[in-house]
Every structure is written in structure tokens, then in C-alpha cells.
C-alpha atoms as a PDB file:
ATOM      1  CA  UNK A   1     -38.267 261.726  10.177  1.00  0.00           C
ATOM      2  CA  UNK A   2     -36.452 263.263  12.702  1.00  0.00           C
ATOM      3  CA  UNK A   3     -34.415 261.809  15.312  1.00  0.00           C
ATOM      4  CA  UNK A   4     -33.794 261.744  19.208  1.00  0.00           C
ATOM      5  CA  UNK A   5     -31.684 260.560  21.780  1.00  0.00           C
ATOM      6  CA  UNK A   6     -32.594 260.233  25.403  1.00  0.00           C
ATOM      7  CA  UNK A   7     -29.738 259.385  28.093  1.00  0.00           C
ATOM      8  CA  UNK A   8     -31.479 257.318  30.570  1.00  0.00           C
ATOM      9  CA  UNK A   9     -30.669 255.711  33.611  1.00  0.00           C
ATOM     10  CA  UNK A  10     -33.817 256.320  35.582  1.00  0.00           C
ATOM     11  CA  UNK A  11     -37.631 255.325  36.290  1.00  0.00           C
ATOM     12  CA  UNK A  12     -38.541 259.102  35.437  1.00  0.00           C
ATOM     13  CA  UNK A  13     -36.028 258.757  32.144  1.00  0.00           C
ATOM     14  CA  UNK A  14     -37.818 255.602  30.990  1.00  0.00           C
ATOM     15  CA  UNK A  15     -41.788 256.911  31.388  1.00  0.00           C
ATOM     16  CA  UNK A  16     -40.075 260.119  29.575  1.00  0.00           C
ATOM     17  CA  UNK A  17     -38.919 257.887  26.731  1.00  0.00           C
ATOM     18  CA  UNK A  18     -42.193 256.030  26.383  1.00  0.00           C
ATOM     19  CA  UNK A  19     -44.304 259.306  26.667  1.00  0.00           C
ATOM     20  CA  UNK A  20     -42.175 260.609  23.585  1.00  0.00           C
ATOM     21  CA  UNK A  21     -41.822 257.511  21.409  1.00  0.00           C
ATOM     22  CA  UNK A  22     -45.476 257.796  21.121  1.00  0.00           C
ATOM     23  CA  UNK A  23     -45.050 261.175  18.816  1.00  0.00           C
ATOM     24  CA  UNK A  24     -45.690 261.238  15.263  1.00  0.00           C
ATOM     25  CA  UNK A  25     -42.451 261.601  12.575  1.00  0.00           C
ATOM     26  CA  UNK A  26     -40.098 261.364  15.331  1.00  0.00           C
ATOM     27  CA  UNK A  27     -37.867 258.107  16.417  1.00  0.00           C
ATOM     28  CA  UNK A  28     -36.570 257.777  20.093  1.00  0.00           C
ATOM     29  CA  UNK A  29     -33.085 256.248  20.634  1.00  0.00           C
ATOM     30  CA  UNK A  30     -33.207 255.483  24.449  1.00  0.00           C
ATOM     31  CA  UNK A  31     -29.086 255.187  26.046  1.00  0.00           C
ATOM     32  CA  UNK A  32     -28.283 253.328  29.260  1.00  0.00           C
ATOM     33  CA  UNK A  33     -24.778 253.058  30.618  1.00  0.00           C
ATOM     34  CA  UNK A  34     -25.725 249.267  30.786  1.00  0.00           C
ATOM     35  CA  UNK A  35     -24.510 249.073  34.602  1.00  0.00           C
ATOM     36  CA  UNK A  36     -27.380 248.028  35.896  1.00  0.00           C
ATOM     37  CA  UNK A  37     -28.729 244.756  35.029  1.00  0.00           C
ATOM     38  CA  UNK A  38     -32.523 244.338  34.579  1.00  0.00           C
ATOM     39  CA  UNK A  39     -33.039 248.296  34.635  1.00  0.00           C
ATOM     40  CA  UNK A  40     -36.282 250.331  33.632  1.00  0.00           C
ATOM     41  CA  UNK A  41     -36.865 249.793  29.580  1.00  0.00           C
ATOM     42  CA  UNK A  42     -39.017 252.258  27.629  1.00  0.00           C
ATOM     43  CA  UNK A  43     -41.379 251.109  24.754  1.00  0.00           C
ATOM     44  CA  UNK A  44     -38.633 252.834  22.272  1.00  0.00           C
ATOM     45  CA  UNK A  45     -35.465 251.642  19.998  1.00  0.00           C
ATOM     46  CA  UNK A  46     -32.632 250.957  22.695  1.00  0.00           C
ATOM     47  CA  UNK A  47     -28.842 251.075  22.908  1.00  0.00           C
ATOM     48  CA  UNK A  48     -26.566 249.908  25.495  1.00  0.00           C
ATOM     49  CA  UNK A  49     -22.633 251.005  26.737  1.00  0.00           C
ATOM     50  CA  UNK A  50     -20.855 254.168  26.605  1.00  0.00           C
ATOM     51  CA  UNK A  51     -19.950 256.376  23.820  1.00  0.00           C
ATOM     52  CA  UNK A  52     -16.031 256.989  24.608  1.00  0.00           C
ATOM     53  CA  UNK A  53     -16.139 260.694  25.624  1.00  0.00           C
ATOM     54  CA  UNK A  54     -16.941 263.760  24.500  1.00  0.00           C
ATOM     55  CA  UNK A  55     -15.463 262.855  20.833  1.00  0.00           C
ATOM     56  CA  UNK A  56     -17.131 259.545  20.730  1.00  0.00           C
ATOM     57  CA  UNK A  57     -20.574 260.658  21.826  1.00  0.00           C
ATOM     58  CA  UNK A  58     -20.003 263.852  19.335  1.00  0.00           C
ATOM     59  CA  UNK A  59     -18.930 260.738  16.221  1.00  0.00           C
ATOM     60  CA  UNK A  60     -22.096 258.856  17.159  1.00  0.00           C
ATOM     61  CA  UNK A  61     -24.587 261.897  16.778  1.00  0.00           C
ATOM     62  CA  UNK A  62     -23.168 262.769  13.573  1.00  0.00           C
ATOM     63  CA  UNK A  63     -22.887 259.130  12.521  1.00  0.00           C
ATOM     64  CA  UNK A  64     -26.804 258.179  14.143  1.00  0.00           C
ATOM     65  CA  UNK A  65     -28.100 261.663  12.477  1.00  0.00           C
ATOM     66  CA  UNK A  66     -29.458 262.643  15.588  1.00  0.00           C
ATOM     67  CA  UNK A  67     -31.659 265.932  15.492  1.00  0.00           C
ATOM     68  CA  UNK A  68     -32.150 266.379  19.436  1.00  0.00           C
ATOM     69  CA  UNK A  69     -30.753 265.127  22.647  1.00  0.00           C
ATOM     70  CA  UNK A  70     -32.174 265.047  25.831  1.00  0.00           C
ATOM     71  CA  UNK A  71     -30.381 264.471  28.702  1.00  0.00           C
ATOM     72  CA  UNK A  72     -32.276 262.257  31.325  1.00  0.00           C
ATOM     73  CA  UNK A  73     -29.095 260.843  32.902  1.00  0.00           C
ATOM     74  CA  UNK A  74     -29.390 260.951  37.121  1.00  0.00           C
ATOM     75  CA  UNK A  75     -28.780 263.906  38.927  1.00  0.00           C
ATOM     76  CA  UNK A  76     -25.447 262.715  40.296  1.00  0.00           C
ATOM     77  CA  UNK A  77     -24.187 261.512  36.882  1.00  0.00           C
ATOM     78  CA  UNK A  78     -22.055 264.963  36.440  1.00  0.00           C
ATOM     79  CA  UNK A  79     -19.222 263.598  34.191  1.00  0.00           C
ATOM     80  CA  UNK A  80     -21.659 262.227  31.518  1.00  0.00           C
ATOM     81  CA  UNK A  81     -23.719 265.517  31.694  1.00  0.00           C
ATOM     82  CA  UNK A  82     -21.301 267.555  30.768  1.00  0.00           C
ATOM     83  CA  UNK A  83     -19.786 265.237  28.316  1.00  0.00           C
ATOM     84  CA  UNK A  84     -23.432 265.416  26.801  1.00  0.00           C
ATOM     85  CA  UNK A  85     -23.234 269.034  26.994  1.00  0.00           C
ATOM     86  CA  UNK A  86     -19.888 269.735  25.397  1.00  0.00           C
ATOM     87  CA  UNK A  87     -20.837 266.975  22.291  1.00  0.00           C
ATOM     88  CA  UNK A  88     -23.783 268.966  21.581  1.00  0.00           C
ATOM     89  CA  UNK A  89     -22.154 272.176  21.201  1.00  0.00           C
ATOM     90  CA  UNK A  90     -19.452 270.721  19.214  1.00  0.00           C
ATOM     91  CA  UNK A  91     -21.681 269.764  16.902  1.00  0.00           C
ATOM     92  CA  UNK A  92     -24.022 272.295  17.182  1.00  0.00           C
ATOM     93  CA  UNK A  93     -27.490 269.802  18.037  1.00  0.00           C
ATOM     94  CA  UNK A  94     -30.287 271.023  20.578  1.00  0.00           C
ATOM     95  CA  UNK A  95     -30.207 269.741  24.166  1.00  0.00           C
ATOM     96  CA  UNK A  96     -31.986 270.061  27.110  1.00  0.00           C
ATOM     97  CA  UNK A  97     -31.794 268.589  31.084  1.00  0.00           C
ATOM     98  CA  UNK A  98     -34.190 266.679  32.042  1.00  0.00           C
ATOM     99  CA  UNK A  99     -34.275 267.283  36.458  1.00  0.00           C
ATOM    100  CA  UNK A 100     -35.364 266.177  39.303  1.00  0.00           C
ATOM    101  CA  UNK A 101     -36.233 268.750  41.537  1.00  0.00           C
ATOM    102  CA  UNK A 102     -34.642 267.994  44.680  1.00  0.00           C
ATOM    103  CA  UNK A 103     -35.690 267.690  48.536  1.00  0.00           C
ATOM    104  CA  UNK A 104     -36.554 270.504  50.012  1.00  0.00           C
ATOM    105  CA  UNK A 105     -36.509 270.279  53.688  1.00  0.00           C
ATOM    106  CA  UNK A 106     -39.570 271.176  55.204  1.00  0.00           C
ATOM    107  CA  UNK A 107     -41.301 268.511  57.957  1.00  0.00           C
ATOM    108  CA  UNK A 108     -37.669 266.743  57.463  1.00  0.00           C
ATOM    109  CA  UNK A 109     -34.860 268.210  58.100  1.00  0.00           C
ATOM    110  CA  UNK A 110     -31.288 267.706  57.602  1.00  0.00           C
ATOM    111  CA  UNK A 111     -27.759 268.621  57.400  1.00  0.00           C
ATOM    112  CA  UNK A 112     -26.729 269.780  53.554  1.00  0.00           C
ATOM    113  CA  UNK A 113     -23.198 269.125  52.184  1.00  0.00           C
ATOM    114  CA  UNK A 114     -21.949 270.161  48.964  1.00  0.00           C
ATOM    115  CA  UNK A 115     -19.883 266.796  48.052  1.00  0.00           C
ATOM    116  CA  UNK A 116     -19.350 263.102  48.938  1.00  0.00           C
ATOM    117  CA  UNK A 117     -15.561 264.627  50.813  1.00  0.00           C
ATOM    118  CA  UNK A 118     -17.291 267.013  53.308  1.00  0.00           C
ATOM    119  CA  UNK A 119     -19.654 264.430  53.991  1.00  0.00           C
ATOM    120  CA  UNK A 120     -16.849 262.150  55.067  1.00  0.00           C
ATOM    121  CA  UNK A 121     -15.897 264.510  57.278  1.00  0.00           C
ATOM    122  CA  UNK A 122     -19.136 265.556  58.786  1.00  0.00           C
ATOM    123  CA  UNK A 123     -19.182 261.913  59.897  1.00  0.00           C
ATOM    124  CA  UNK A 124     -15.781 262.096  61.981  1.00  0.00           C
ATOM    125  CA  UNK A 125     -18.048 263.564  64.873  1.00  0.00           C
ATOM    126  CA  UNK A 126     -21.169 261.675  64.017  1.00  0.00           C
ATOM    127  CA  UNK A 127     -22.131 257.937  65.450  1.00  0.00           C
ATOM    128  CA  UNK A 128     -20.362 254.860  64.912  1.00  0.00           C
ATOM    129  CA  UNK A 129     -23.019 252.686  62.759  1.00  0.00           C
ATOM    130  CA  UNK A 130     -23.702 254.777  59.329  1.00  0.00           C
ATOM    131  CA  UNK A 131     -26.216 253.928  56.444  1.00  0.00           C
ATOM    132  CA  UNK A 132     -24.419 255.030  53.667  1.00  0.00           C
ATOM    133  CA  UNK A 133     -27.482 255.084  50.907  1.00  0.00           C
ATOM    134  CA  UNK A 134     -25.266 256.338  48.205  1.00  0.00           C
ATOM    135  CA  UNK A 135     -24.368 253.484  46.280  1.00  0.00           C
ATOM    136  CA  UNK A 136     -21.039 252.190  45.246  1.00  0.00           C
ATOM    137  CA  UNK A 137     -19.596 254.435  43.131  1.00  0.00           C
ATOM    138  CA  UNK A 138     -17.779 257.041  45.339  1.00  0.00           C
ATOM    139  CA  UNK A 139     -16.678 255.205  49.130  1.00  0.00           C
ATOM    140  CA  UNK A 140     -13.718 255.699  48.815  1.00  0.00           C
ATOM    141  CA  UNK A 141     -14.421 259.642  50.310  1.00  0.00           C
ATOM    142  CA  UNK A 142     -15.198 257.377  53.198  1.00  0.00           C
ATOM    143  CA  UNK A 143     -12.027 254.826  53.400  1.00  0.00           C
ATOM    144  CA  UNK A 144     -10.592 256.857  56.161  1.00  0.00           C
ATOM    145  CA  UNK A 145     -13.507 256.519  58.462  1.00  0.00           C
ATOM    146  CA  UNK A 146     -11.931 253.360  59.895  1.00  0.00           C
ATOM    147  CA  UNK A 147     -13.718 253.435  63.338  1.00  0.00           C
ATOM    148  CA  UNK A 148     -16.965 253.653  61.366  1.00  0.00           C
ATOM    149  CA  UNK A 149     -19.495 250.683  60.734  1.00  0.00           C
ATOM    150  CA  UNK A 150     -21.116 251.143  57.309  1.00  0.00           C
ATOM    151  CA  UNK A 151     -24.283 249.170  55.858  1.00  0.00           C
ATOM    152  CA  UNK A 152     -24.087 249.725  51.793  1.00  0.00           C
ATOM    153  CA  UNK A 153     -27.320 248.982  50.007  1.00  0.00           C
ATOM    154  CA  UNK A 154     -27.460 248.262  46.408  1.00  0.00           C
ATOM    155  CA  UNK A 155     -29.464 246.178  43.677  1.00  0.00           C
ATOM    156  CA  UNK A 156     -26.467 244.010  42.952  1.00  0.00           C
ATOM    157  CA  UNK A 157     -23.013 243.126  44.220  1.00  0.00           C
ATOM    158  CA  UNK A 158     -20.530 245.454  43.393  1.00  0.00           C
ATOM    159  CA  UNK A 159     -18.039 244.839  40.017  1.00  0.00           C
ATOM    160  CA  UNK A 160     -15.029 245.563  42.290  1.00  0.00           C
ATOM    161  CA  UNK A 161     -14.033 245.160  45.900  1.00  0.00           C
ATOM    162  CA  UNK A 162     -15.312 248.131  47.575  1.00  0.00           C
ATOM    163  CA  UNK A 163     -13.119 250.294  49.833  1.00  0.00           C
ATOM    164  CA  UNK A 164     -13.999 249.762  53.373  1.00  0.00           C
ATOM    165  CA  UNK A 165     -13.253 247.482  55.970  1.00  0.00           C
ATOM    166  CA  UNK A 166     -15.745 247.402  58.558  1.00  0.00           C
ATOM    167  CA  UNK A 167     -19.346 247.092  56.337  1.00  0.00           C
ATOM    168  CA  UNK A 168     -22.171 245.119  55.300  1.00  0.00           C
ATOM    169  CA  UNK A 169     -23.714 244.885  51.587  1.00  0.00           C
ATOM    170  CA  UNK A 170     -27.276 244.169  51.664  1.00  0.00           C
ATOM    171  CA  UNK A 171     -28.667 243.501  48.008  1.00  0.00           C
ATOM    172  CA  UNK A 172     -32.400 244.499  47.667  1.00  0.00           C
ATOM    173  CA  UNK A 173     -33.935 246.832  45.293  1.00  0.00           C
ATOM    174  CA  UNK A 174     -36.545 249.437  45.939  1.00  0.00           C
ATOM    175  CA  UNK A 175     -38.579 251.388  46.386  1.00  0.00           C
ATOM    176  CA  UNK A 176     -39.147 250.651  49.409  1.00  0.00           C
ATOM    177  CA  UNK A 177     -42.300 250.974  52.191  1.00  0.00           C
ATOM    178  CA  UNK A 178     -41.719 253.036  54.919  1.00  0.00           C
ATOM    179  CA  UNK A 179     -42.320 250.402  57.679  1.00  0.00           C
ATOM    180  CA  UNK A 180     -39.398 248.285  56.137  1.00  0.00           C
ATOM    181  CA  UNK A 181     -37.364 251.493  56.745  1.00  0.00           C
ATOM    182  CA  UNK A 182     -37.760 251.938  60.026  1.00  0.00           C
ATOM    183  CA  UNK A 183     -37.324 248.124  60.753  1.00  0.00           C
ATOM    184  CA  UNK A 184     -33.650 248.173  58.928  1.00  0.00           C
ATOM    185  CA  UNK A 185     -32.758 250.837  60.695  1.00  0.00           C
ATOM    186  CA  UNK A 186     -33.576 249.663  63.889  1.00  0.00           C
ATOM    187  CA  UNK A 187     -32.473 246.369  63.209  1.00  0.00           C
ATOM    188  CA  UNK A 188     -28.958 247.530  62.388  1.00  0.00           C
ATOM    189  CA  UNK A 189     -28.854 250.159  65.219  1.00  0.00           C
ATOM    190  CA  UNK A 190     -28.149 252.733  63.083  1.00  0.00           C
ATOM    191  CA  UNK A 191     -26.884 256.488  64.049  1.00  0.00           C
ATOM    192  CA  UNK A 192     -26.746 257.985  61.125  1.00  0.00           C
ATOM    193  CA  UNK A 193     -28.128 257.965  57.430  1.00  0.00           C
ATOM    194  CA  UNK A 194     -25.979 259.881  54.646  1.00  0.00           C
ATOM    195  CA  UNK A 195     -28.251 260.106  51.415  1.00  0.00           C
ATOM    196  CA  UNK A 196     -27.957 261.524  48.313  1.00  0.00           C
ATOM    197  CA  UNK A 197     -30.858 264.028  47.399  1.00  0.00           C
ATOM    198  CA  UNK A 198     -32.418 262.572  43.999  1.00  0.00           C
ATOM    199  CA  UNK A 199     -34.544 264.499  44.338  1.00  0.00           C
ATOM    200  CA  UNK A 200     -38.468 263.201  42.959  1.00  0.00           C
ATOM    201  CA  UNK A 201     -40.777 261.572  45.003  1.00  0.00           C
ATOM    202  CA  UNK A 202     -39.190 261.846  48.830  1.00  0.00           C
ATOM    203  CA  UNK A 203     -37.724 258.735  49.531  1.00  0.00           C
ATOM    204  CA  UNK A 204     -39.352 256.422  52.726  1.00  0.00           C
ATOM    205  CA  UNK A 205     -36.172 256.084  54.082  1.00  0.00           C
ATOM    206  CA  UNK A 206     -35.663 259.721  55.066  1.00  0.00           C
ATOM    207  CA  UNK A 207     -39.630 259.459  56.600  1.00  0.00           C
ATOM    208  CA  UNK A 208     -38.021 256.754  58.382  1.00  0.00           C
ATOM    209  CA  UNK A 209     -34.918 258.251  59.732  1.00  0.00           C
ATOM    210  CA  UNK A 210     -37.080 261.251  61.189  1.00  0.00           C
ATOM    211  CA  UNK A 211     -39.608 259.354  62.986  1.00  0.00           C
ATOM    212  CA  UNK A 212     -36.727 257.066  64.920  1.00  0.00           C
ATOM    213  CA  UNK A 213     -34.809 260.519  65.844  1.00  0.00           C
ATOM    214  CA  UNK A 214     -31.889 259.437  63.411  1.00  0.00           C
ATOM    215  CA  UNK A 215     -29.979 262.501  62.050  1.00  0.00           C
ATOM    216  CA  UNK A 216     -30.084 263.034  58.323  1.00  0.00           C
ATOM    217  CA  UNK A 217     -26.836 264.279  56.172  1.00  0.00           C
ATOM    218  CA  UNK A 218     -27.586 264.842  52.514  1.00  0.00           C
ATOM    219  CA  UNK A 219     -25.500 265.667  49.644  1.00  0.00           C
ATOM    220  CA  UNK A 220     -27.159 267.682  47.292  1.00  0.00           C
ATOM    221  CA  UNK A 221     -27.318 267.466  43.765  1.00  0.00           C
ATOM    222  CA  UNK A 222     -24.789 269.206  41.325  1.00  0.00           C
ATOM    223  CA  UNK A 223     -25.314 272.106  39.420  1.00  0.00           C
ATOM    224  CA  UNK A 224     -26.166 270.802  35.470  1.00  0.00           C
ATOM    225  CA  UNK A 225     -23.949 272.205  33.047  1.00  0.00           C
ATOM    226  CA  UNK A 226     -25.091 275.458  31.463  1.00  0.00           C
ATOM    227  CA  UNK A 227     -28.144 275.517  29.216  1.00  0.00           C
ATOM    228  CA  UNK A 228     -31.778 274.474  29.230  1.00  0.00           C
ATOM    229  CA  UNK A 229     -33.326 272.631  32.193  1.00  0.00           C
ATOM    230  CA  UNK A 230     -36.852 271.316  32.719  1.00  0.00           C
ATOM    231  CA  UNK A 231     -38.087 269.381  35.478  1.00  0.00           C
ATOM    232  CA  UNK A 232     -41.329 267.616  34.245  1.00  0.00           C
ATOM    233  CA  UNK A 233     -42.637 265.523  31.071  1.00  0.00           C
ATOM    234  CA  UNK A 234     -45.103 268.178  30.172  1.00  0.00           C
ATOM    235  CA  UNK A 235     -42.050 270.781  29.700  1.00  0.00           C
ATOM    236  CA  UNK A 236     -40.059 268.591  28.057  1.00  0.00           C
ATOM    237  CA  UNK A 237     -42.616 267.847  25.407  1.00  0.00           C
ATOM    238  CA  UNK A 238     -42.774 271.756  24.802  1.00  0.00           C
ATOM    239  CA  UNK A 239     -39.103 271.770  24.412  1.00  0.00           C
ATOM    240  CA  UNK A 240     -39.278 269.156  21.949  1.00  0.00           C
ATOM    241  CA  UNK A 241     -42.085 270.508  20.315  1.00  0.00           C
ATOM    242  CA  UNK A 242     -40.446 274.269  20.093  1.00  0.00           C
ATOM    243  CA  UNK A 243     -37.264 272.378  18.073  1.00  0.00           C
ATOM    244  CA  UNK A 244     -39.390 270.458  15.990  1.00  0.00           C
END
């Protein structure tokens, strides 16, 4: 029987996993970071924590005898990608990218930045109340904002003190309708809304954010590392089916 590890993270990674443990002669190791707690389980074998690298995650596919590796990790997760990447060339296993296919503006529009540091300093000229809806992981691009109010939303309280002075955390988890949206936004007088793009099913909040006037600057995804991408379950399954 062959063998196949998903890196997860995601509701789309998840339905992915359960969609493809349901394959004949083939058994689906589903990965999580294990950051989150109470995140989106797939009807498959599961493992939990990092790997240590590019030499540990290398080890544990040699070690697990894994055949495949799909790479379902979010579209902002660039360090694990290409750790994922560099592992399976090293020792020489299929992969492919699972994607989101991001926003596009149409109806919506917004201002694009490359990176989490030219948003920061798109916001030096921007209003002084800012919905930062891009987790935890990377405020400290916006540490020197100082005259800036920030409201940080996230499914649970942060692991570590979080870089800014002037903020409110506000622990919910989504998705979210689009009515709610619009009443946060209003509710904390907001000027501007700084998302990440997802990509997937458009997110209420930027619906939202249009309606009320509220200007819109999104960071768009990273390019993934080099190699095979697909973008829906159906193409995956081909993938998996060419390798098998």
C-alpha cells in the first residue's frame, strides 16, 4: 500500500484529506503544525508538531516510507513550503501545491502590496483606527506605527505578548456573516482594513469594507516554490492518480 502525506492547516486541506483517504490501497497521513487548538480534522490517520527543518521533515519521509506529499499548508505559510519543497527533492519523492487561487479584484477593489513591510508603510498616510486581519504572526512590520490604533482578531489569545501598544484583541472565530462585518467595523470606527488575500471563497469582511466606503490594502500571496501547483480537489486527485 502506498503512502501519503498531506500538510494541512486549512478547511480546504482537511475536505482534501477526507476526499483522498477514501481511495483504495493508499493511506493518508494528515500534518498540522498543532498551533491552533480545536482546528479542522479530516477522517484520515493524523500527526501533530513540526518536523525540525528541511533534514527532519526529509528523516521522517524516509523513516514513515512516504510515497507522495502534498502540500496543503496556507498560502502565507512560505517557510514550511519550501522546507517541503527542498525535503522532497532531497529525497527524490513526488510533490505537488495544493492553492488557493487568490482575490481578484473586480466589484472590490483595493490597494496590492507585495509584503507585510510595505504594508506598514502604506499605513503611515492612511487613518488612525486600522483592522489588521492578519493574525499574529508578523506585527511586528507594524511596531513603528505608534500613532496607529489597531484591532487584532484571532481564534485564541496569542502564545506571546504581541508587539504593539495601542490595540485591541478580539477572540472570535469565523467565518463570519457579512452583517456582523459591517457592524464591527462601524462599531470600532474603523479607517482602514489590511487583509491578507487567502484567496478561496471572498471573505465577508472585504464585502463589508466596500459597502461602508472603507479602503482596502491587501497583501498578496507568495509565489510557491518551484514545481507543480493545482488549485482544486478534482486536479489534485489526477495528480495523485498520474503518480500512482
Amino acid at each position: 500500500m502506498k503512502r501519503l502525506l498531506i500538510l494541512g492547516g486549512t478547511g480546504d486541506a482537511a475536505k482534501l484529506a477526507t476526499r483522498i483517504n477514501q481511495l483504495p490501497q493508499l493511506e493518508t497521513i494528515y500534518s498540522l503544525a498543532g498551533r491552533t487548538q480545536a482546528p479542522h480534522i479530516p477522517l484520515c490517520k493524523n500527526r501533530t508538531g513540526g518536523f525540525g527543518g528541511v533534514s527532519g521533515l526529509a528523516e521522517y519521509l524516509k523513516s514513515a516510507k512516504i510515497n507522495f506529499v502534498i502540500d496543503a499548508t496556507h498560502p502565507f505559510a512560505e517557510a514550511m513550503a519550501a522546507s517541503t519543497a527542498a525535503a522532497c527533492i532531497q529525497t527524490n519523492i513526488p510533490r505537488v501545491k495544493f492553492c488557493r487561487m487568490p482575490w481578484k479584484p473586480k466589484v472590490i477593489n483595493w490597494i496590492s502590496v507585495p509584503n507585510y513591510s510595505e504594508a506598514a508603510k502604506k499605513l503611515r498616510a492612511a487613518g488612525k483606527r486600522i483592522f489588521l486581519s492578519i493574525g499574529t504572526k508578523n506585527l511586528h512590520y507594524f511596531s513603528m506605527l505608534s500613532d496607529k490604533w489597531f484591532l487584532i482578531r484571532v481564534i485564541e489569545n496569542p502564545a506571546h505578548p504581541i508587539p504593539l501598544t495601542d490595540c485591541k484583541i478580539l477572540l472570535e472565530r469565523g467565518p463570519f456573516e457579512e452583517i456582523k462585518e459591517h457592524t464591527l467595523l462601524n462599531n470600532y470606527h474603523i479607517d482602514v482594513l489590511v487583509s491578507k488575500n487567502s484567496g478561496g471563497e471572498q471573505a465577508t469582511k472585504l464585502r463589508a469594507a466596500h459597502n461602508l466606503g472603507i479602503p482596502i490594502l491587501m497583501i498578496e500571496q507568495p509565489l510557491p516554490p518551484s514545481g507543480k501547483t493545482v488549485y482544486t480537489i478534482n486536479e489534485t486527485l489526477t495528480w495523485l492518480s498520474d503518480q500512482m
